[in-house]
Protein backbone atom coordinates (compact mmCIF):
# COMPACT_ATOMS: atom_id res chain seq x y z
CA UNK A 1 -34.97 21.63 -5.93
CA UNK A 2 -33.59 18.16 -7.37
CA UNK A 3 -34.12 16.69 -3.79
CA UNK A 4 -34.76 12.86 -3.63
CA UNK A 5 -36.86 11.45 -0.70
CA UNK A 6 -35.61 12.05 2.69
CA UNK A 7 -34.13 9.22 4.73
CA UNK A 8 -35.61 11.26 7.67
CA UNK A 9 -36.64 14.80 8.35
CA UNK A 10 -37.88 16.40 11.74
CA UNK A 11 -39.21 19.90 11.82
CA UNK A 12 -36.96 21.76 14.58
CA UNK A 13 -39.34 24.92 15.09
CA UNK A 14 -41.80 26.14 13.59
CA UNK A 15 -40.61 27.23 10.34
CA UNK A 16 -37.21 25.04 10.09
CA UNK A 17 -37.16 21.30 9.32
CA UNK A 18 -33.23 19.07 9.02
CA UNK A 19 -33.56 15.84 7.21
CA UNK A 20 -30.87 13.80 5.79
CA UNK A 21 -30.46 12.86 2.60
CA UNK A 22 -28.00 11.19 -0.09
CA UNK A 23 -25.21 13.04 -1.50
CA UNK A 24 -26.17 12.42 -5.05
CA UNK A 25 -29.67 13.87 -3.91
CA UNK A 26 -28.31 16.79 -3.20
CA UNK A 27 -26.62 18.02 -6.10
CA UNK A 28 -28.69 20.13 -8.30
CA UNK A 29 -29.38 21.95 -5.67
CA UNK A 30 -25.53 22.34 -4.55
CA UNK A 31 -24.69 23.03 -8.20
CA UNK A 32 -27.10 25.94 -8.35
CA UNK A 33 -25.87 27.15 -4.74
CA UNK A 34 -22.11 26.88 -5.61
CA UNK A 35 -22.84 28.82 -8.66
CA UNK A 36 -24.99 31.96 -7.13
CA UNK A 37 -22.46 31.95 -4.14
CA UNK A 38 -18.96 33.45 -5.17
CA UNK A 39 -17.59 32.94 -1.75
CA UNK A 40 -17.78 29.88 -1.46
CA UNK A 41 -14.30 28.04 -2.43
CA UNK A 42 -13.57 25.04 -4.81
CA UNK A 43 -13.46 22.56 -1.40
CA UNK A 44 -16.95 23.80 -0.99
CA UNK A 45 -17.58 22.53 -4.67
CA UNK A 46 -19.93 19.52 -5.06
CA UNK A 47 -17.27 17.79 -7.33
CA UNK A 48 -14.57 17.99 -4.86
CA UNK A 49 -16.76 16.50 -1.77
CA UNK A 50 -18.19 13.99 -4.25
CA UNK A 51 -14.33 12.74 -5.37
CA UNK A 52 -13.71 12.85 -1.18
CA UNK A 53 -16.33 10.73 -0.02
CA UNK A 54 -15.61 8.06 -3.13
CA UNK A 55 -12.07 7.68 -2.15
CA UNK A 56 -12.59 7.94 2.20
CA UNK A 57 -15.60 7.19 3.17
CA UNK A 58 -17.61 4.82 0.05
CA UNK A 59 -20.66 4.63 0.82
CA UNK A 60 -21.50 6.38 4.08
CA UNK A 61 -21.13 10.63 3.22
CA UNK A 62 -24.79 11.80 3.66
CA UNK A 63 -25.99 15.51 2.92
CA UNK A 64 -27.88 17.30 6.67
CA UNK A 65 -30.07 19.77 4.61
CA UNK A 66 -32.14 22.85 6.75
CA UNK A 67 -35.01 23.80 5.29
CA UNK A 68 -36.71 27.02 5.97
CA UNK A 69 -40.44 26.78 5.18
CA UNK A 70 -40.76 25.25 1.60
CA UNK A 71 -36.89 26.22 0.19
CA UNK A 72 -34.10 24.20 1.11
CA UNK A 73 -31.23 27.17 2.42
CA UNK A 74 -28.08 25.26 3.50
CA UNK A 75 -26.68 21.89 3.53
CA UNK A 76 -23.87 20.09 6.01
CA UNK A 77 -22.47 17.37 4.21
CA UNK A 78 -21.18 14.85 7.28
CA UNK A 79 -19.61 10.70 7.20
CA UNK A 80 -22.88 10.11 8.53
CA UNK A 81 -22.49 6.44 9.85
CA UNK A 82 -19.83 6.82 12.24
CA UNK A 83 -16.91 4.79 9.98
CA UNK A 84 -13.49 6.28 10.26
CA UNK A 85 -12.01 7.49 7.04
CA UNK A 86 -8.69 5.71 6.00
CA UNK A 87 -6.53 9.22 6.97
CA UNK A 88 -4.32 9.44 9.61
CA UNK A 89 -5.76 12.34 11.49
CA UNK A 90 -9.29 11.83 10.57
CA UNK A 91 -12.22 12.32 12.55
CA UNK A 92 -12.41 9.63 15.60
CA UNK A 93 -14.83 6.66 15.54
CA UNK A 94 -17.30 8.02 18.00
CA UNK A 95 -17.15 11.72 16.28
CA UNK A 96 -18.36 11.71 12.70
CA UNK A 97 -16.00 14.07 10.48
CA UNK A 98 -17.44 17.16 8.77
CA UNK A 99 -17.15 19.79 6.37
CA UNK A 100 -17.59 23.37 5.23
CA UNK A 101 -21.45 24.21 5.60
CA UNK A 102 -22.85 25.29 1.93
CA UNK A 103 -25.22 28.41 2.08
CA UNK A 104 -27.06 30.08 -1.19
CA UNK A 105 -26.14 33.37 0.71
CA UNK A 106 -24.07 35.55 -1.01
CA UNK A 107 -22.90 37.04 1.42
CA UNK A 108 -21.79 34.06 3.35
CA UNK A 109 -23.79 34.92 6.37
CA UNK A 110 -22.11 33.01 9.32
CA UNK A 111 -25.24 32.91 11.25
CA UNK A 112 -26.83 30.67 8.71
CA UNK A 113 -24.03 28.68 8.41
CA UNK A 114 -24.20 28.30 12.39
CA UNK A 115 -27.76 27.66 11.89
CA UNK A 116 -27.40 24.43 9.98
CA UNK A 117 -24.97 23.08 12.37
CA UNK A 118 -27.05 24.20 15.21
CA UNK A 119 -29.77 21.74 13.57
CA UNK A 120 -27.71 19.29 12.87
CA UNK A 121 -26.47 19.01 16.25
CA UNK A 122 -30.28 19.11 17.66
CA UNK A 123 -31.10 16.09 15.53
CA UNK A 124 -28.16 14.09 16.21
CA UNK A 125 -29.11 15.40 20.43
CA UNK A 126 -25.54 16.79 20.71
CA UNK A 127 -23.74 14.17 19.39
CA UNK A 128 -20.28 15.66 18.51
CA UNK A 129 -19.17 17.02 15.12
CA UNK A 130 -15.20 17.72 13.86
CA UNK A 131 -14.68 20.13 11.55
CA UNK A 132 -11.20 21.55 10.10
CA UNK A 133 -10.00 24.68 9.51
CA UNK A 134 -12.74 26.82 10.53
CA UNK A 135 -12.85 30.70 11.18
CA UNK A 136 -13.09 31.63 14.72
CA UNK A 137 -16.27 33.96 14.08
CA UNK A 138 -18.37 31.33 12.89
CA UNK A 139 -17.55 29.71 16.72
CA UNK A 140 -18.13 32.68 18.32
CA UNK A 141 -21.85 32.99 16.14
CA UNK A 142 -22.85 29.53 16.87
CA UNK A 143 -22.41 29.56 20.32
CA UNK A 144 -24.56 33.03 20.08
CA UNK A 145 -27.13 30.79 18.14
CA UNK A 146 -27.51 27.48 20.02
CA UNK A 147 -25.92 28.39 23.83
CA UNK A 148 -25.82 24.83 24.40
CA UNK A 149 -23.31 24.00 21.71
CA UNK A 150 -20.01 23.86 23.19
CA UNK A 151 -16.58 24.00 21.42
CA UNK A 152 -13.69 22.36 22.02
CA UNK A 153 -10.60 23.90 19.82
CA UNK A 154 -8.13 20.86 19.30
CA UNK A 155 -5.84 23.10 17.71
CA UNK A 156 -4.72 26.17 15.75
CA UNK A 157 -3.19 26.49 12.05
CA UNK A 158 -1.55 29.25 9.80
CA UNK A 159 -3.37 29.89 6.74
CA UNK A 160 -1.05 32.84 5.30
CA UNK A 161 -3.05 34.39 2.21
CA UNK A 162 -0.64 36.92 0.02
CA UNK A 163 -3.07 40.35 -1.26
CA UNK A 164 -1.80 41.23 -5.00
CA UNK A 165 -1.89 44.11 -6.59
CA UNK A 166 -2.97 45.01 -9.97
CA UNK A 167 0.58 45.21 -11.85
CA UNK A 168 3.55 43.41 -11.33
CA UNK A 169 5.85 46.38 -10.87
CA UNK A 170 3.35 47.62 -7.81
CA UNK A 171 3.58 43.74 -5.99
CA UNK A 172 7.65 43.80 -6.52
CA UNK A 173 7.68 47.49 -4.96
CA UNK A 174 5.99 46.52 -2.05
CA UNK A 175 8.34 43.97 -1.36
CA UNK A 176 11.35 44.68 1.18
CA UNK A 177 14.96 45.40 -0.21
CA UNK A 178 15.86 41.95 0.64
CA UNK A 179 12.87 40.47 -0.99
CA UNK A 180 12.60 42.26 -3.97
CA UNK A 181 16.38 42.15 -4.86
CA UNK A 182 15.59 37.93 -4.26
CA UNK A 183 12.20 38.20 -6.66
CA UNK A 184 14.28 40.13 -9.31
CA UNK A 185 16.92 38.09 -9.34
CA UNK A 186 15.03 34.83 -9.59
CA UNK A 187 13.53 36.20 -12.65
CA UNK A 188 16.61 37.50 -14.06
CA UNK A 189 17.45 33.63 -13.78
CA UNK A 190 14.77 32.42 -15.52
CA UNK A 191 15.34 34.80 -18.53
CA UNK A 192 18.84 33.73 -18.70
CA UNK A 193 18.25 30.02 -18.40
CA UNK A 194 15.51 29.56 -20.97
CA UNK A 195 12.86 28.60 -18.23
CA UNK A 196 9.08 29.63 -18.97
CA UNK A 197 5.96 29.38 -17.21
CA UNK A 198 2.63 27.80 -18.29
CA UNK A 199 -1.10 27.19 -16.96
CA UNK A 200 -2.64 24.28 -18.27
CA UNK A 201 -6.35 24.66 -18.17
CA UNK A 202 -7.37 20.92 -19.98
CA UNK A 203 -9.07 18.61 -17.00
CA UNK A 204 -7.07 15.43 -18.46
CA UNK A 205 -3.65 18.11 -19.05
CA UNK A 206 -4.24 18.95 -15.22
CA UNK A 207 -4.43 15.65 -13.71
CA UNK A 208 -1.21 14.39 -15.34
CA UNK A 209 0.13 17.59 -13.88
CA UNK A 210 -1.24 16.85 -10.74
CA UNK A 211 0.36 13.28 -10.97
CA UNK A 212 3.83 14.04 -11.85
CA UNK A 213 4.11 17.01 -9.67
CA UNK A 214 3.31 14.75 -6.96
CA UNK A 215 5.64 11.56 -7.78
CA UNK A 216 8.27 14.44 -7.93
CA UNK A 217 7.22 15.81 -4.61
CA UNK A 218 7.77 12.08 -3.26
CA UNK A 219 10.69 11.81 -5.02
CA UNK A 220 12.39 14.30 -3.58
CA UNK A 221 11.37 13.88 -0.15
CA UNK A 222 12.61 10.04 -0.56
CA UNK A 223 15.90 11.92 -1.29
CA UNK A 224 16.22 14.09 1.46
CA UNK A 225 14.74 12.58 4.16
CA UNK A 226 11.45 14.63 4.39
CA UNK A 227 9.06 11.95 4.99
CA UNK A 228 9.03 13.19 8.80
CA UNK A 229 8.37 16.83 7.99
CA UNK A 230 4.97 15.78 5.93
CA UNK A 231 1.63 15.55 7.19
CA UNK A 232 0.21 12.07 7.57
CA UNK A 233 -2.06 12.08 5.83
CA UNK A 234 -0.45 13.42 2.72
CA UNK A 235 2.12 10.26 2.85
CA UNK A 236 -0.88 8.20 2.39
CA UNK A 237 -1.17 6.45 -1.59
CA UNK A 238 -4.67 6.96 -0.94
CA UNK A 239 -4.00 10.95 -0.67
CA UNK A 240 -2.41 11.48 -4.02
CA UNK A 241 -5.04 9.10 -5.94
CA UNK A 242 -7.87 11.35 -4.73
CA UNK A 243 -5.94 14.68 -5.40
CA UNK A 244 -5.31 13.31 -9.15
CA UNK A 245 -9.13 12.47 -9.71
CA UNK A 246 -10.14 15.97 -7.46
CA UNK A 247 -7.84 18.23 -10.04
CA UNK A 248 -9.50 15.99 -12.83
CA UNK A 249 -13.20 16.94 -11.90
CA UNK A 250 -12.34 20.28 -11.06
CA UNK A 251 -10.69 21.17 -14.13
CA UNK A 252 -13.62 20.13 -15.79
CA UNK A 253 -15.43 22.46 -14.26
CA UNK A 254 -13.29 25.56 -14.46
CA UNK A 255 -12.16 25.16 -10.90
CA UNK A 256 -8.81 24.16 -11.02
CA UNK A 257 -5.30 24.74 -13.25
CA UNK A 258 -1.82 23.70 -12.75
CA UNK A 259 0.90 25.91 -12.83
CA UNK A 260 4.31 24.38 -14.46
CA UNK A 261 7.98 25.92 -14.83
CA UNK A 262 9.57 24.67 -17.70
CA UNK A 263 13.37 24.35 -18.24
CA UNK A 264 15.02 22.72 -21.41
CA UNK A 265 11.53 21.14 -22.15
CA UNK A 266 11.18 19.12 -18.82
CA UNK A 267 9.27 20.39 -16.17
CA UNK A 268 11.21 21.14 -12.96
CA UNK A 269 8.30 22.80 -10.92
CA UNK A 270 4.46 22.82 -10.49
CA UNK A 271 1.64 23.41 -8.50
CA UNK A 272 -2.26 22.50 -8.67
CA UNK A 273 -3.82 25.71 -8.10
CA UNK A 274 -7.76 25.54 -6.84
CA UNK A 275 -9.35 29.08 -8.39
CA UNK A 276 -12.57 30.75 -7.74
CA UNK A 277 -12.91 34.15 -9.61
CA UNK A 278 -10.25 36.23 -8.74
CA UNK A 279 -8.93 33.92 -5.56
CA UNK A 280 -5.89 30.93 -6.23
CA UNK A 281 -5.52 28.22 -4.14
CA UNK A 282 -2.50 26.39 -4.03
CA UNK A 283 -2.10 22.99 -3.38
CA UNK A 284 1.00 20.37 -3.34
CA UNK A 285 3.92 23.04 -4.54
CA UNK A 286 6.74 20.50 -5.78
CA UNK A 287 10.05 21.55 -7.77
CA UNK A 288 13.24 19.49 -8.48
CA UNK A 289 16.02 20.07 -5.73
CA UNK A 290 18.82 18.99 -8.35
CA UNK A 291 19.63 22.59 -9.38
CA UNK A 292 18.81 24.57 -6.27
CA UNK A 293 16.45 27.47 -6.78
CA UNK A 294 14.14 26.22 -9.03
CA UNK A 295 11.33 26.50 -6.40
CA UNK A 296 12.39 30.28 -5.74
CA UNK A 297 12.48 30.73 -9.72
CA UNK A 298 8.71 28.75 -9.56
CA UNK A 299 7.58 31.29 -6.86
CA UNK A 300 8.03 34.33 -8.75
CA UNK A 301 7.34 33.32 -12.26
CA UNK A 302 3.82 31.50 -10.40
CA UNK A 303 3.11 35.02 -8.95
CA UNK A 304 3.42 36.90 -12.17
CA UNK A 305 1.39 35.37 -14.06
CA UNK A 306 -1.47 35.01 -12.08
CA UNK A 307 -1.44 39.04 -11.53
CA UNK A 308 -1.22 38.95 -15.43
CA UNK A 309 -4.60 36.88 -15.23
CA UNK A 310 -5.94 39.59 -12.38
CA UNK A 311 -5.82 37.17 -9.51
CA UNK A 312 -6.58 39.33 -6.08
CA UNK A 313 -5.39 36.55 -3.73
CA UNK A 314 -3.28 33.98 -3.48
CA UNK A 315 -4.05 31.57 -0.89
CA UNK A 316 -1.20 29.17 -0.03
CA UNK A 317 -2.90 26.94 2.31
CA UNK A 318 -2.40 25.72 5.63
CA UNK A 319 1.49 25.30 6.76
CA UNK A 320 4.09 27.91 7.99
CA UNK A 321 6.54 27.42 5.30
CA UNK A 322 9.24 29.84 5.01
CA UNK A 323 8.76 31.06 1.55
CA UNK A 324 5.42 31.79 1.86
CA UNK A 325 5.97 34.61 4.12
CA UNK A 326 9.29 35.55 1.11
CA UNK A 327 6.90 36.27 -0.91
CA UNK A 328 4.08 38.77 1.59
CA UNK A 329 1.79 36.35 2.97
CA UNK A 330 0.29 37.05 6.10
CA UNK A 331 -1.04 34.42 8.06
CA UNK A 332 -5.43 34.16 8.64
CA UNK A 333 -6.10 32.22 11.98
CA UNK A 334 -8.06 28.68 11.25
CA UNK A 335 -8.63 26.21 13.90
CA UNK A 336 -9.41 22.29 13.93
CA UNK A 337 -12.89 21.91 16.63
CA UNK A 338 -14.93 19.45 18.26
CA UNK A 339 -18.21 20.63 18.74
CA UNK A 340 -21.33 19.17 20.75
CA UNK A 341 -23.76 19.37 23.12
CA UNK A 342 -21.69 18.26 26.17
CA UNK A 343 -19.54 20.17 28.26
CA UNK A 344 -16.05 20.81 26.63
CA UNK A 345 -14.14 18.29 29.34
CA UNK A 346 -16.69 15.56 28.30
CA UNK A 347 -15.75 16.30 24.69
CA UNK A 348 -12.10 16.28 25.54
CA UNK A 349 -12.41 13.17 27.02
CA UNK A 350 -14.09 12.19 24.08
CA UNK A 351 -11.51 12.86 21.49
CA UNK A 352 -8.75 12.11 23.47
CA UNK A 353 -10.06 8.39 23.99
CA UNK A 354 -10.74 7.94 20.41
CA UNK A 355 -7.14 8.19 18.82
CA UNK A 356 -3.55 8.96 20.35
CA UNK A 357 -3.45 11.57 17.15
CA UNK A 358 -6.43 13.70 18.67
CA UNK A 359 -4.92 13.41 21.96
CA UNK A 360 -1.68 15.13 20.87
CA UNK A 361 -3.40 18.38 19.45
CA UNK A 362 -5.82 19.07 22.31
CA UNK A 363 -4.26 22.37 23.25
CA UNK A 364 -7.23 23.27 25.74
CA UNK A 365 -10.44 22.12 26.35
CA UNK A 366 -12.46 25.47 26.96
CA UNK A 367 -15.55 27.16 25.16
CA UNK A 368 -13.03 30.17 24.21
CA UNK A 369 -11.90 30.92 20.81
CA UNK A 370 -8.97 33.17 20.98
CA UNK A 371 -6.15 31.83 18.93
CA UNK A 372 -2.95 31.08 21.24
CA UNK A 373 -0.36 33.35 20.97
């Protein structure tokens, strides 16, 4: 299964062992996993938690794997010695930060997936977890599987996801009047200005893409006064080094394009766009502000194209801008968790010791899932 030797394992029952391992141990098997498992998204990818844990935590990301019987079925890859990653926000000293759990289940059973953590939190006897943006059923499943696990929802974010259609003509249709007369005209604008779009496919074209689009997106919130309206952990240098050598790896891999709007042979607008079969997501939108519109013109020229390349969904990430919602998207509840062994006001206590940041976003401190209204 391309599994090196174990730094531990302990059998959990009678037919399920956890052990932890090294990353790099781990990734024939992830490989193989990714590639049977078309749900799984490009963050799930081994290259883009590989390219994580080199740029915020050297060193100390470690793989949980859950075995059942002889076959290795899931794997939880976690900072495993406690070290707080250089990102604002990150998960606090005393709770190590996680991510996605990675299944070979096609059908992206959340019981496994709340299997694996269940184990993991056994061996580490309840010691908490963080994980980001996860979907309220797998909660609501874990808890079903391990009724000691307790979950403490620190807060909740807008994913909004935009369905597309087959055809163009169908998506713009759709649309209301206001909306589509906005679309059409955008794209009237681009055929009178000489503006076309392009996807670059190349791993090394995609990661100067990925670069400039995000100097530009720096630029121009230097020259607004933005700086306050971005996440922290996007101001970071660190942030856009690691996003440059993600969409590098990616690329390589067929997991990632950039999307650029071209006017008068300079680009004015661009995205990095994560893809998975038939599913885009976009990451770090950025346009020039010097001619207003161009993001509008980017928008619908973006959208276009990838129904010309039969893309089903368009994921646009976590945020509540305005235009995303322009353009269809409807928003898919995600929420940021604690979860452990102890009772949800010891793990509030917990987090809100560890870092003012934590503190801020603890919204309630109760074992219920329900996003807030």
């Amino acid at each position: 299964m391309g599994r090196g030797a174990a730094c531990w394992e302990r059998t959990i029952d009678n037919d399920r062992t956890v052990s932890l391992i090294d990353l790099d141990d781990a990734e024939e098997w992830w490989r193989k996993a990714f590639s049977a498992n078309p749900r799984l998204s490009p963050q799930q990818s081994f290259e883009w938690v590989r390219t994580w844990s080199r740029y915020f935590a050297p060193g100390s990301c470690r793989v949980y794997a859950l075995s059942q019987g002889s076959e290795l079925c899931a794997v939880l890859p976690v900072v495993s010695d406690g070290r707080k990653p250089p990102l604002p926000g990150s998960a606090p000293p005393d709770i190590n930060d996680s991510f996605d759990v990675i299944t070979h289940d096609v059908q992206q059973n959340p019981e496994m997936a709340a299997m694996a953590i269940a184990a993991v939190l056994e061996e580490r006897r309840g010691r908490p977890l963080y994980l980001q943006s996860v979907a309220p059923d797998l909660l609501a499943t874990l808890q079903r599987v391990d009724a000691r696990c307790k979950c403490l929802v620190i807060g909740w974010e807008t994913n909004p996801r935009l369905v597309l259609p087959s055809s163009w003509e169908e998506y713009v249709e759709r649309l209301g009047v206001n909306q589509r007369a906005d679309l059409r005209r955008n794209t009237r604008r681009a055929a009178e200005g000489d503006m076309s779009f392009r996807f670059l496919a190349e791993s090394d074209a995609v990661a100067e893409s990925t670069r400039l689009g995000l100097a530009q997106r720096r630029r121009v919130w230097s020259e607004h006064g933005l700086f306050e309206k971005i996440p922290l952990a996007q101001r970071e240098p660190i942030w856009d080094e690691f996003l440059i050598e993600a969409a590098r790896s990616l690329a390589a891999s067929g997991l990632a394009l950039s999307g650029e709007l071209v006017s008068d042979h300079e680009v004015v607008g661009s995205m990095l766009v994560l893809q998975r079969q038939d599913h885009f997501l976009g990451y770090c939108r950025s346009s020039e502000r010097s001619v207003m519109g161009f993001g509008a013109i980017f928008d619908a020229l973006f959208l276009r194209a990838a129904i010309d390349r039969g893309v089903h969904v368009m994921d646009y990430g976590r945020g509540g801008e305005r235009y995303k919602y322009r353009l269809g998207a409807v928003d898919t509840a995600l929420c940021d968790v604690v979860i452990g062994h102890a009772r949800p006001i010891t793990l509030f206590t917990i987090a809100a010791r560890a870092t003012p940041h934590l503190a801020r976003r603890l919204v309630r401190h109760r074992t219920s899932v329900t996003p807030k209204q």
